[in-house]
Every structure is written in structure tokens, then in C-alpha cells.
C-alpha atoms as a PDB file:
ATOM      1  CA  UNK A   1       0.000   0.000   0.000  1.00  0.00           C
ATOM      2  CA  UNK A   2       1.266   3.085  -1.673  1.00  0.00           C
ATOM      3  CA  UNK A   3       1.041   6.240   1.200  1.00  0.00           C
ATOM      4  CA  UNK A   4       2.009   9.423   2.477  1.00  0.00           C
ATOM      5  CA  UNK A   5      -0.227  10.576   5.728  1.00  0.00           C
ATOM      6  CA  UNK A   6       0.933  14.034   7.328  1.00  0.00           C
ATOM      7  CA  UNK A   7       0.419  14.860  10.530  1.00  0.00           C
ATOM      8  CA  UNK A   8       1.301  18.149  12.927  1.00  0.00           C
ATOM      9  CA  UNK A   9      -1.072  20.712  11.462  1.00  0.00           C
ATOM     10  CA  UNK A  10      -3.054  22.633  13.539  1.00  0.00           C
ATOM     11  CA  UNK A  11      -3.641  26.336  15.016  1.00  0.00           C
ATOM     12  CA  UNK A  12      -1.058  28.641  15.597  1.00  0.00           C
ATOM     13  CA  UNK A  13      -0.919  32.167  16.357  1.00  0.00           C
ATOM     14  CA  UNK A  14       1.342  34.470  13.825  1.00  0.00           C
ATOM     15  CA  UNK A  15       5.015  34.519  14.766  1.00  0.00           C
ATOM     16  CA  UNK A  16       4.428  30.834  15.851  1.00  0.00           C
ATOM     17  CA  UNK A  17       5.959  27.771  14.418  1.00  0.00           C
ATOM     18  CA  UNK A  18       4.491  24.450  13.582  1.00  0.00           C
ATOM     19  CA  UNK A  19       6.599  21.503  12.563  1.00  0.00           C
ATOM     20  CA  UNK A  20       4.867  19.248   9.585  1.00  0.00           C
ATOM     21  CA  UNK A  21       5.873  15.595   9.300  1.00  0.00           C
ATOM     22  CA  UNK A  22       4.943  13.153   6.606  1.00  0.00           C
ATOM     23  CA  UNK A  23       5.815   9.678   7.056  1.00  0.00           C
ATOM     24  CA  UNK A  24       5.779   7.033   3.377  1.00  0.00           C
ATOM     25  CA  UNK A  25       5.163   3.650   3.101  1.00  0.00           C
ATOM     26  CA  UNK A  26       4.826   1.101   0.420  1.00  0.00           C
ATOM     27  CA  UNK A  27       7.568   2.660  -1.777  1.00  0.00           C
ATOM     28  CA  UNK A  28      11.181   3.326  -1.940  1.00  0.00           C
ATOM     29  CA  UNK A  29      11.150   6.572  -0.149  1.00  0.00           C
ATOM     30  CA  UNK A  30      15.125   7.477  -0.759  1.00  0.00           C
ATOM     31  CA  UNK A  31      14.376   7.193  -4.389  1.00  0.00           C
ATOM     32  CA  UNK A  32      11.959   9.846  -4.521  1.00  0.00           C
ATOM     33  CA  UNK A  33      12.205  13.936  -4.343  1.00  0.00           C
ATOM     34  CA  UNK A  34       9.801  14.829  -1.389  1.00  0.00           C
ATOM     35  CA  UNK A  35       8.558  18.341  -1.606  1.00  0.00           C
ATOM     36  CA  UNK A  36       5.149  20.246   0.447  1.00  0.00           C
ATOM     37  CA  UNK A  37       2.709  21.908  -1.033  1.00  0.00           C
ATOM     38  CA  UNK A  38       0.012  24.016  -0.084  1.00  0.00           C
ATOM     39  CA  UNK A  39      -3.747  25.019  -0.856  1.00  0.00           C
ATOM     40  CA  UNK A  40      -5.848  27.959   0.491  1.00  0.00           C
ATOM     41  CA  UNK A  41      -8.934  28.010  -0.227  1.00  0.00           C
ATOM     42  CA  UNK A  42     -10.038  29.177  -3.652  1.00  0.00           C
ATOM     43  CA  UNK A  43      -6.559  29.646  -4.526  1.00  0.00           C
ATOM     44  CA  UNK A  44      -4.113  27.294  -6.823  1.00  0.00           C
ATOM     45  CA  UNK A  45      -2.506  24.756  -5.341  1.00  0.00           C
ATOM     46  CA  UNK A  46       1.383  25.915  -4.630  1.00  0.00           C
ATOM     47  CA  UNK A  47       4.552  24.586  -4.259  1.00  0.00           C
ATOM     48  CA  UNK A  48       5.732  25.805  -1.012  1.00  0.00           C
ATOM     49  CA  UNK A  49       9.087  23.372  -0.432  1.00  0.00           C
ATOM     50  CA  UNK A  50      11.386  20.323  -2.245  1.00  0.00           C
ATOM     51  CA  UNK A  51      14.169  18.244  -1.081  1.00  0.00           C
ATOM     52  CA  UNK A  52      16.174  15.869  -3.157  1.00  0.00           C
ATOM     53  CA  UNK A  53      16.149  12.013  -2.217  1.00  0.00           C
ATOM     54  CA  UNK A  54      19.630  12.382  -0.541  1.00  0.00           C
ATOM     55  CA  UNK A  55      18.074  15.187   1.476  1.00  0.00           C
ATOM     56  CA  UNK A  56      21.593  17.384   0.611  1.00  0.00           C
ATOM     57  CA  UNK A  57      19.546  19.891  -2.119  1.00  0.00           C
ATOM     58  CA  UNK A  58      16.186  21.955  -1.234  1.00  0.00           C
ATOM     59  CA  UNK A  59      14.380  24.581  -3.099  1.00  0.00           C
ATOM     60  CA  UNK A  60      11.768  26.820  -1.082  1.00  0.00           C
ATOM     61  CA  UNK A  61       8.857  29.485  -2.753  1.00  0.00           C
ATOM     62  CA  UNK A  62       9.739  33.089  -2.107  1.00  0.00           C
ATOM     63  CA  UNK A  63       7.096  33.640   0.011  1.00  0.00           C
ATOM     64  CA  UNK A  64       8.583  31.129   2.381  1.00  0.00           C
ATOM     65  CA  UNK A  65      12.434  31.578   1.931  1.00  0.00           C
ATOM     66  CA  UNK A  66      14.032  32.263   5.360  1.00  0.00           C
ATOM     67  CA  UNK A  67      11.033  31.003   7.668  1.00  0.00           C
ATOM     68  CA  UNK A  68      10.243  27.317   6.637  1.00  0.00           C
ATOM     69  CA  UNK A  69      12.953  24.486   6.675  1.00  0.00           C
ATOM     70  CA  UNK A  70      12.422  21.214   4.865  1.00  0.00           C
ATOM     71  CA  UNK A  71      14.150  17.792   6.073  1.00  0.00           C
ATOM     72  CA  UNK A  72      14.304  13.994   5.489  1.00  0.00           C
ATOM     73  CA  UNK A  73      15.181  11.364   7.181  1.00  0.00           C
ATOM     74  CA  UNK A  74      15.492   8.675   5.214  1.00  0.00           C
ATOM     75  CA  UNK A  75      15.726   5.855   7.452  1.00  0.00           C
ATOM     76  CA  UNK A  76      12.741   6.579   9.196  1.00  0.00           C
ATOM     77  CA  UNK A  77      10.862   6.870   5.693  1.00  0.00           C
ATOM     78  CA  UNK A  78       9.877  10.694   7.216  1.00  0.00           C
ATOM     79  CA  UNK A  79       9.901  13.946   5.383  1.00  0.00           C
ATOM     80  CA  UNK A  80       9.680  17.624   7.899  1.00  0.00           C
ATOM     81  CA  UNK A  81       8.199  21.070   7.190  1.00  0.00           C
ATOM     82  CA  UNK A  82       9.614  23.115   9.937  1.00  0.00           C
ATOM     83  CA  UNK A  83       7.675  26.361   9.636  1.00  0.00           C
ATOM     84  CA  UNK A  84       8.483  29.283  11.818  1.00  0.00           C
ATOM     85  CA  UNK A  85       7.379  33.129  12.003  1.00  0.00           C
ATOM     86  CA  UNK A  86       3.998  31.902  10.539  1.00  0.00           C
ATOM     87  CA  UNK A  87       1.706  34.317   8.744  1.00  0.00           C
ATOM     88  CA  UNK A  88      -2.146  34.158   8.547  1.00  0.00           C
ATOM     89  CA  UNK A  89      -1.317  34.179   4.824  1.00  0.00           C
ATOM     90  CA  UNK A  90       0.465  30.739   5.631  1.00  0.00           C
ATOM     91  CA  UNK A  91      -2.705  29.607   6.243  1.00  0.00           C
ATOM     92  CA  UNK A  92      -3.311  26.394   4.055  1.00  0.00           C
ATOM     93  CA  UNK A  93      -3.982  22.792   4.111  1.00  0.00           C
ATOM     94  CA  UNK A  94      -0.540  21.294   3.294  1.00  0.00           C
ATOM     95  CA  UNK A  95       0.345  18.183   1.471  1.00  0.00           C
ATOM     96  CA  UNK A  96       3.185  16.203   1.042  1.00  0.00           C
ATOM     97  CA  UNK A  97       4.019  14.815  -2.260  1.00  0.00           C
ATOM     98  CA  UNK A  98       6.922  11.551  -3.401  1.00  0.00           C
ATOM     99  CA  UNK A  99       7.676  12.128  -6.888  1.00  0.00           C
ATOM    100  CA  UNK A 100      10.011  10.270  -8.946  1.00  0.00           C
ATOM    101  CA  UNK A 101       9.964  10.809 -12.780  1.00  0.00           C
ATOM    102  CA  UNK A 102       6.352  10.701 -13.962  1.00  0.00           C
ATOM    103  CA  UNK A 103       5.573   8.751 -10.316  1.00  0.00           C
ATOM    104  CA  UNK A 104       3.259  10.979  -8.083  1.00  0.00           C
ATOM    105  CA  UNK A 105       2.098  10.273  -4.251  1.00  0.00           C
ATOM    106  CA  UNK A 106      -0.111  12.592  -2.568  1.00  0.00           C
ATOM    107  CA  UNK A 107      -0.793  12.747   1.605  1.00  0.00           C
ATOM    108  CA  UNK A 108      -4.103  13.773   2.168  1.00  0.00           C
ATOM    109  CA  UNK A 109      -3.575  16.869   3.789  1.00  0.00           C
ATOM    110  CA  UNK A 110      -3.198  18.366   7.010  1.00  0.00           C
ATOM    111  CA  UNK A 111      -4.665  21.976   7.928  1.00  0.00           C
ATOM    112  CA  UNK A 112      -2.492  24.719   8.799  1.00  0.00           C
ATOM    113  CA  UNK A 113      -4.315  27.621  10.152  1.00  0.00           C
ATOM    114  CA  UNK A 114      -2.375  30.365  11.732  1.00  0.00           C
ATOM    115  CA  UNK A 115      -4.828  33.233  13.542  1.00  0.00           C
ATOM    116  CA  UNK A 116      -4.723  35.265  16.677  1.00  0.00           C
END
């Protein structure tokens, strides 16, 4: 069984931080790119974060650059969204994606809502 479940969401007032994990089964995870997207609603869903299978190269969206952190650890099969100095506009339900060549997992999404 192919999966990705998320977990670690929740609410958070701005300037807090919230640490996303996302642990894979049924797959090779080292093989794939791991990366976290997000989806507000009525809005396009948005790359926010991607790290490399060896977990040495990451790519981040501008609007995140500086706040969020993305990890892997590969022998627990776990991918990490470290988000600090949240935003209400960081508000979001946030997926985590595996994706190796034309190969695409999706988690099924874990709210982020950040609100005072």
C-alpha cells in the first residue's frame, strides 16, 4: 500500500511555528524527491518546499524563503516542514508529495491555520 499521511497541522498564532511531518510507506522513499505543497482556499494549489532524495539539495517558494525548513530522514521513511514566524497568509492545508519521474504520491492533507 502506496502512502504518504501528514500529521502536525493545527492552530497557531502568527510569529508561531508548527513543525509538519509526513511519514511514506509502500515505496522506496530514498528514491523519490519529497517536496510540500500548499492550498488555500479558492486559490491554486502551490509549491511551497522540495528536497532531493539524498536530502543534501532543497528549493523553497519566495514567500517562504528564510522562515520554513524542509528535512528527510530517510531511514525513518519521514519527510519535515519546519515552519516558523507563521503568517495568517500561511494559512493552508498542506500536502506532502513523493515524486520520482512521472511517479506521483499525494498525503491527504493536514490543515495549517495560523490566527490570533
Amino acid at each position: 500500500q502506496v502512502q504518504l499521511v501528514e500529521s502536525g497541522g493545527g492552530l497557531v498564532q502568527p510569529g508561531g511555528s508548527l513543525r509538519l511531518s509526513c511519514a511514506a510507506s509502500g515505496f522506496t522513499f530514498s528514491n523519490y524527491a519529497m517536496s510540500w505543497y500548499r492550498q488555500a482556499p479558492g486559490k491554486e494549489r502551490e509549491l511551497v518546499a522540495v528536497i532531493r532524495g539524498a536530502g543534501g539539495n532543497t528549493n523553497y517558494a519566495d514567500s517562504v524563503k528564510g522562515r520554513f525548513t524542509i528535512s528527510r530522514d530517510n531511514a525513518k521513511n519521514t519527510v519535515y516542514l519546519q515552519m516558523n514566524s507563521l503568517k495568517p497568509e500561511d494559512t493552508a492545508v498542506y500536502y506532502c508529495n513523493a515524486q520520482r519521474f512521472i511517479a506521483t504520491v499525494w498525503g491527504q492533507g493536514t490543515q495549517v491555520t495560523v490566527s490570533s
